[in-house]
Protein backbone atom coordinates (compact mmCIF):
# COMPACT_ATOMS: atom_id res chain seq x y z
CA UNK A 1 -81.74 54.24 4.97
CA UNK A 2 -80.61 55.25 8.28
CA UNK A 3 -77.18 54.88 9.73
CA UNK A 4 -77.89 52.68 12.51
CA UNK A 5 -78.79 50.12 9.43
CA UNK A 6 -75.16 49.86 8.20
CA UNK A 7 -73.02 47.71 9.93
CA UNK A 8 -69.14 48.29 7.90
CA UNK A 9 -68.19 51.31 5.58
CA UNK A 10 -64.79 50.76 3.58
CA UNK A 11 -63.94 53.57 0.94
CA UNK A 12 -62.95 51.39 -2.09
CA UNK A 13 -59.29 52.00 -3.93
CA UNK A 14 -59.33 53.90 -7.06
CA UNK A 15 -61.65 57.10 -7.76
CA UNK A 16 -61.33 59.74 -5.80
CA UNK A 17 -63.94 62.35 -7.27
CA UNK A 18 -66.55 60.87 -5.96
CA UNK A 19 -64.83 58.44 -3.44
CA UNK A 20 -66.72 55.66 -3.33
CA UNK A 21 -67.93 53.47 -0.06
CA UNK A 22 -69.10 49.48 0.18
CA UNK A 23 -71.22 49.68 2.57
CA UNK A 24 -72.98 46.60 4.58
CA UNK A 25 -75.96 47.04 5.98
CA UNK A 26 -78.73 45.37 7.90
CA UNK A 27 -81.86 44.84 5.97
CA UNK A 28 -85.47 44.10 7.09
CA UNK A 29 -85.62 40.65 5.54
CA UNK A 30 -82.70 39.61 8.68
CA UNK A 31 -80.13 39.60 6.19
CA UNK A 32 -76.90 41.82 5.67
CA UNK A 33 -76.56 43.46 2.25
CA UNK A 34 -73.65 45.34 0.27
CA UNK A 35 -74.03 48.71 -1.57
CA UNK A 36 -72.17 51.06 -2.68
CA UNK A 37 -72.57 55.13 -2.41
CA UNK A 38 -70.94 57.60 -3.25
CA UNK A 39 -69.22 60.28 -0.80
CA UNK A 40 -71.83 62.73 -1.59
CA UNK A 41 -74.92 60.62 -0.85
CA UNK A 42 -73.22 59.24 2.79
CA UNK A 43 -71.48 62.91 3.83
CA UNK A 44 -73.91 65.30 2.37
CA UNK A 45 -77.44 64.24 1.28
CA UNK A 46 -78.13 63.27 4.83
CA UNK A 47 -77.41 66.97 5.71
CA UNK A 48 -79.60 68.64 3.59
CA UNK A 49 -79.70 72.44 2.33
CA UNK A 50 -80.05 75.27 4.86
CA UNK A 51 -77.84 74.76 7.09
CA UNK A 52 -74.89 76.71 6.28
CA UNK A 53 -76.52 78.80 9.39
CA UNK A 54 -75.38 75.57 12.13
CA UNK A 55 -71.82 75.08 10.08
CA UNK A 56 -70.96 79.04 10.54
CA UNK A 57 -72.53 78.69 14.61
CA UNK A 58 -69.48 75.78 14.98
CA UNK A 59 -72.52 73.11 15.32
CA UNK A 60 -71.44 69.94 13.06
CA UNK A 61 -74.09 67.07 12.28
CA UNK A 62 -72.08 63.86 13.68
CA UNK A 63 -69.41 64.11 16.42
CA UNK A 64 -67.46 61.40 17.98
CA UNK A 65 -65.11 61.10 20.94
CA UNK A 66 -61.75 60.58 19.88
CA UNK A 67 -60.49 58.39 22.78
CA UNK A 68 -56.83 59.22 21.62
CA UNK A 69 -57.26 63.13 22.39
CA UNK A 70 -59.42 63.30 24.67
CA UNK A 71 -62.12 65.20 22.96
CA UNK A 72 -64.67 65.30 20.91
CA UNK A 73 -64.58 65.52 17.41
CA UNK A 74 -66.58 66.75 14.49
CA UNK A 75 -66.97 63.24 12.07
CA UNK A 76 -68.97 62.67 8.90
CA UNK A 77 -70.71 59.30 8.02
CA UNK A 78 -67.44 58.39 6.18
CA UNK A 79 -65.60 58.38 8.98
CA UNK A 80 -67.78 55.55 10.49
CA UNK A 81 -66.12 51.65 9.67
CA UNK A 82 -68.25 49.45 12.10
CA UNK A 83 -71.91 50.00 13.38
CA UNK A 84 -72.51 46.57 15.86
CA UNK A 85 -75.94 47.18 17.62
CA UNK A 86 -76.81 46.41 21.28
CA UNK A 87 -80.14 45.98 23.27
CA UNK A 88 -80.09 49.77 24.13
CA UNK A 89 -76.71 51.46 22.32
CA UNK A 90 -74.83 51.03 18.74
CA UNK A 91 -71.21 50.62 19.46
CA UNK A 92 -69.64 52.53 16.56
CA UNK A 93 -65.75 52.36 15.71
CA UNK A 94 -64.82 55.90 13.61
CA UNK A 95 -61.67 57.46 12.51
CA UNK A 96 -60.87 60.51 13.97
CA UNK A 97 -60.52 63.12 10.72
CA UNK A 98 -57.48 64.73 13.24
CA UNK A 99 -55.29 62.08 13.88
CA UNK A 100 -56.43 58.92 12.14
CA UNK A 101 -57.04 57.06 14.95
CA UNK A 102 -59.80 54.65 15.53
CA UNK A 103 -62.20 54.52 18.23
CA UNK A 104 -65.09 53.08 19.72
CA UNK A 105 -68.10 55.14 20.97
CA UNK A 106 -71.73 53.83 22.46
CA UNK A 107 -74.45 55.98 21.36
CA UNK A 108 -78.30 55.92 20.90
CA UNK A 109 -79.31 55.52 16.97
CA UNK A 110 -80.74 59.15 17.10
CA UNK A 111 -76.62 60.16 17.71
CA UNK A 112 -76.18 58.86 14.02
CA UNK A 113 -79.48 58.89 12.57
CA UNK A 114 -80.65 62.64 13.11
CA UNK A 115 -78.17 64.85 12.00
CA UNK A 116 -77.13 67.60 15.04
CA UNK A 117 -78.33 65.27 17.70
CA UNK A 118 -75.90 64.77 20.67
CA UNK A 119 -76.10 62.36 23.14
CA UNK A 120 -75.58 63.34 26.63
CA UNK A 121 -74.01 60.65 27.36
CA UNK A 122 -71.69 58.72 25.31
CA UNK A 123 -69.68 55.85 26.06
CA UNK A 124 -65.76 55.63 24.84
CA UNK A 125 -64.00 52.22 24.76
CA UNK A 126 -61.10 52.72 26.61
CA UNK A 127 -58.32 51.92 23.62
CA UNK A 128 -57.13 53.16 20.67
CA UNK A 129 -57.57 50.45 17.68
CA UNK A 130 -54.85 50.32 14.71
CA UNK A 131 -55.93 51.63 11.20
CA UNK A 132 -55.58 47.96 9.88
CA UNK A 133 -58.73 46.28 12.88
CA UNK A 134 -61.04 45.44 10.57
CA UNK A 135 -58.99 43.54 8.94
CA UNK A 136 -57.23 41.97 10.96
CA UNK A 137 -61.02 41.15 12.43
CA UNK A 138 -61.70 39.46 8.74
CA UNK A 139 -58.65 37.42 8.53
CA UNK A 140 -59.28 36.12 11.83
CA UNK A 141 -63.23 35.50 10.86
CA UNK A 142 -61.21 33.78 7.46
CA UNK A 143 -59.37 32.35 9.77
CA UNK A 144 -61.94 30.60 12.43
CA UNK A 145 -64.01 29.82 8.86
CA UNK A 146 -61.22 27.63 7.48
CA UNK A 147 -60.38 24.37 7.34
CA UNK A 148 -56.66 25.15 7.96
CA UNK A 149 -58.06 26.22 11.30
CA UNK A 150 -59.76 22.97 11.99
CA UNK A 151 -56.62 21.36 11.07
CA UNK A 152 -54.38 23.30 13.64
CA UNK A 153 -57.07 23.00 16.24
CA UNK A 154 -56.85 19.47 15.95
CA UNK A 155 -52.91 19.05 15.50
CA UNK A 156 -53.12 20.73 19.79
CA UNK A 157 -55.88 18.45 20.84
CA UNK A 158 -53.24 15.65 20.57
């Protein structure tokens, strides 16, 4: 399955060796699924043997522009939280591995999908999102969902 399929990647609490990842993803039937894989299948199976040759050159299979720093960084697919798809461009919220922040790139689905492609262009959201977004994007989807929403909506329409 490619990585312009998944839409949110959490690492799960607990084991460590593997780490393990829920991972949502968009599935030909229109639906969005859950799975869960294991650190190895998202960060290396995608990568393949043979090409200790690129790692040793300083070429790296995913990078993503750490709005933060300034700069590009080198990522793996576990780095990735949110994949939201566009007409032309997947916008793509990732965790820089340097400093932990989270940011939001626009790339083409060959920027995730092949591994060593880059873009020449790639667009970077202009802020820096906390380490606790997506949730804070659940509870408020929770939120909107709920009938204790309705309620308070309708306690200010009076």
């Amino acid at each position: 399955m490619p990585l312009s399929d998944f839409r949110m990647l959490e690492r799960l609490p607990g084991t460590s060796h593997p780490a393990v990842f829920e991972v949502t993803f968009s599935c030909t039937c229109g639906s969005h699924h859950a799975g869960l894989v294991t650190h190895d299948a998202l960060d290396v199976a995608p990568v393949g043997v043979g090409v200790g040759g690129k790692f040793r050159a300083g070429e790296w299979p995913w990078s993503f522009f750490c709005f933060l720093e300034g700069r590009p960084q080198p990522i793996t697919p576990s780095a990735l939280s949110v994949i939201a798809p566009g007409e032309r461009l997947l916008g793509v919220a990732a965790r820089c591995p340097v400093c932990s922040a989270t940011s939001v790139n626009l790339v083409t689905r060959e920027h995730l999908d092949i591994p060593f492609w880059n873009d020449a262009w790639v667009g970077v959201v202009d802020h820096v999102f906390g380490h606790d977004a997506l949730r804070t994007i659940e509870e408020f989807r929770a939120e909107l969902e709920s009938s204790r929403f309705d309620e308070r909506r309708l306690d200010l329409e009076r």
